[in-house]
Protein backbone atom coordinates (compact mmCIF):
# COMPACT_ATOMS: atom_id res chain seq x y z
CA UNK A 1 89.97 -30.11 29.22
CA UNK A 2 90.43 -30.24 25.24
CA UNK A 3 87.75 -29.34 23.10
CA UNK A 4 85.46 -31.75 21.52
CA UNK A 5 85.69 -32.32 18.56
CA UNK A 6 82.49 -32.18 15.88
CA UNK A 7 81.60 -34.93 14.00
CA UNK A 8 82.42 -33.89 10.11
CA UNK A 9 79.91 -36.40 8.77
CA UNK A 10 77.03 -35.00 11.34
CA UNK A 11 77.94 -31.82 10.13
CA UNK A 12 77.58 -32.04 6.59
CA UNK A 13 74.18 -33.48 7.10
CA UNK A 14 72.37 -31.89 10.14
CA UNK A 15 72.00 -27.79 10.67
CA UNK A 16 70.53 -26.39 13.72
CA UNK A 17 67.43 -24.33 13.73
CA UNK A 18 67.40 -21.19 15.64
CA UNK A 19 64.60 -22.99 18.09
CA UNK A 20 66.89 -25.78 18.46
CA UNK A 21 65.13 -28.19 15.91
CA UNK A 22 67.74 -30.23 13.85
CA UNK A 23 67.18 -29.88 10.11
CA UNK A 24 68.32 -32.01 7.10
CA UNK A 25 67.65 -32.63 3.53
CA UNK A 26 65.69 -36.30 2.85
CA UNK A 27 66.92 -39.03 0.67
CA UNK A 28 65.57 -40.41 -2.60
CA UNK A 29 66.19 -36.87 -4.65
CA UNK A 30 69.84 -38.00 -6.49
CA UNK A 31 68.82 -40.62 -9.13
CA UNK A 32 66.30 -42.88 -11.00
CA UNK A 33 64.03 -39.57 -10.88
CA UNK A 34 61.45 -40.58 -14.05
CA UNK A 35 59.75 -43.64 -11.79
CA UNK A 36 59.05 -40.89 -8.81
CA UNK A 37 55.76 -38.74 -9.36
CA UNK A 38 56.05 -35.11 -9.36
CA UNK A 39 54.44 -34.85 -6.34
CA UNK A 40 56.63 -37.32 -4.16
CA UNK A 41 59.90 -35.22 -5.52
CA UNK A 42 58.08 -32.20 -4.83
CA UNK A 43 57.74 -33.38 -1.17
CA UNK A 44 61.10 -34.53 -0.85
CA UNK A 45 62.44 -31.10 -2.12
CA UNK A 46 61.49 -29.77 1.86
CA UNK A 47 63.46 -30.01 4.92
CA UNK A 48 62.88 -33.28 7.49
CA UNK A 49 63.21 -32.41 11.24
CA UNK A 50 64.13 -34.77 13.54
CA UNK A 51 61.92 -36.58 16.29
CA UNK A 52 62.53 -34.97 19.33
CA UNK A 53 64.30 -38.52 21.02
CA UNK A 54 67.61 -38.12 18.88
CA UNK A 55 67.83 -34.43 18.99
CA UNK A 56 69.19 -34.63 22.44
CA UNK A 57 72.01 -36.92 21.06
CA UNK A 58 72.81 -35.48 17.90
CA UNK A 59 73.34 -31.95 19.44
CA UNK A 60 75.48 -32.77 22.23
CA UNK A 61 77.59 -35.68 20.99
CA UNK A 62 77.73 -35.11 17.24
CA UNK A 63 77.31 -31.42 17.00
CA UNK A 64 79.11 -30.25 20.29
CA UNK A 65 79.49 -26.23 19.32
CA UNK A 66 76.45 -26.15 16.40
């Protein structure tokens, strides 16, 4: 059987904890900065973790060897 191949875009978004969470970094932190207080960007600066329904899915389908 071939191997699987890993989803690039998954990849470049998600890492893998070493308890088996699945990390990434959250949205809103790129541009238009000035109308966001400091604490809302200070917020955003730490990691989200993902609810533990798509975790399943994201580290066997998207993620195969992570």
């Amino acid at each position: 059987m071939p191997k699987m191949k890993t989803k690039k875009a998954a990849a470049k978004r998600f890492t893998l904890t070493a308890s088996g969470k699945v990390k990434y970094k959250k949205m809103n932190l790129r541009h238009i900065l000035t109308k966001k207080s400091s604490k809302r960007k200070r917020k955003l600066r730490r990691p989200g973790y993902v609810a533990n329904g798509p975790t399943y899915m994201i580290k066997k389908k998207l993620l195969p060897y992570g």
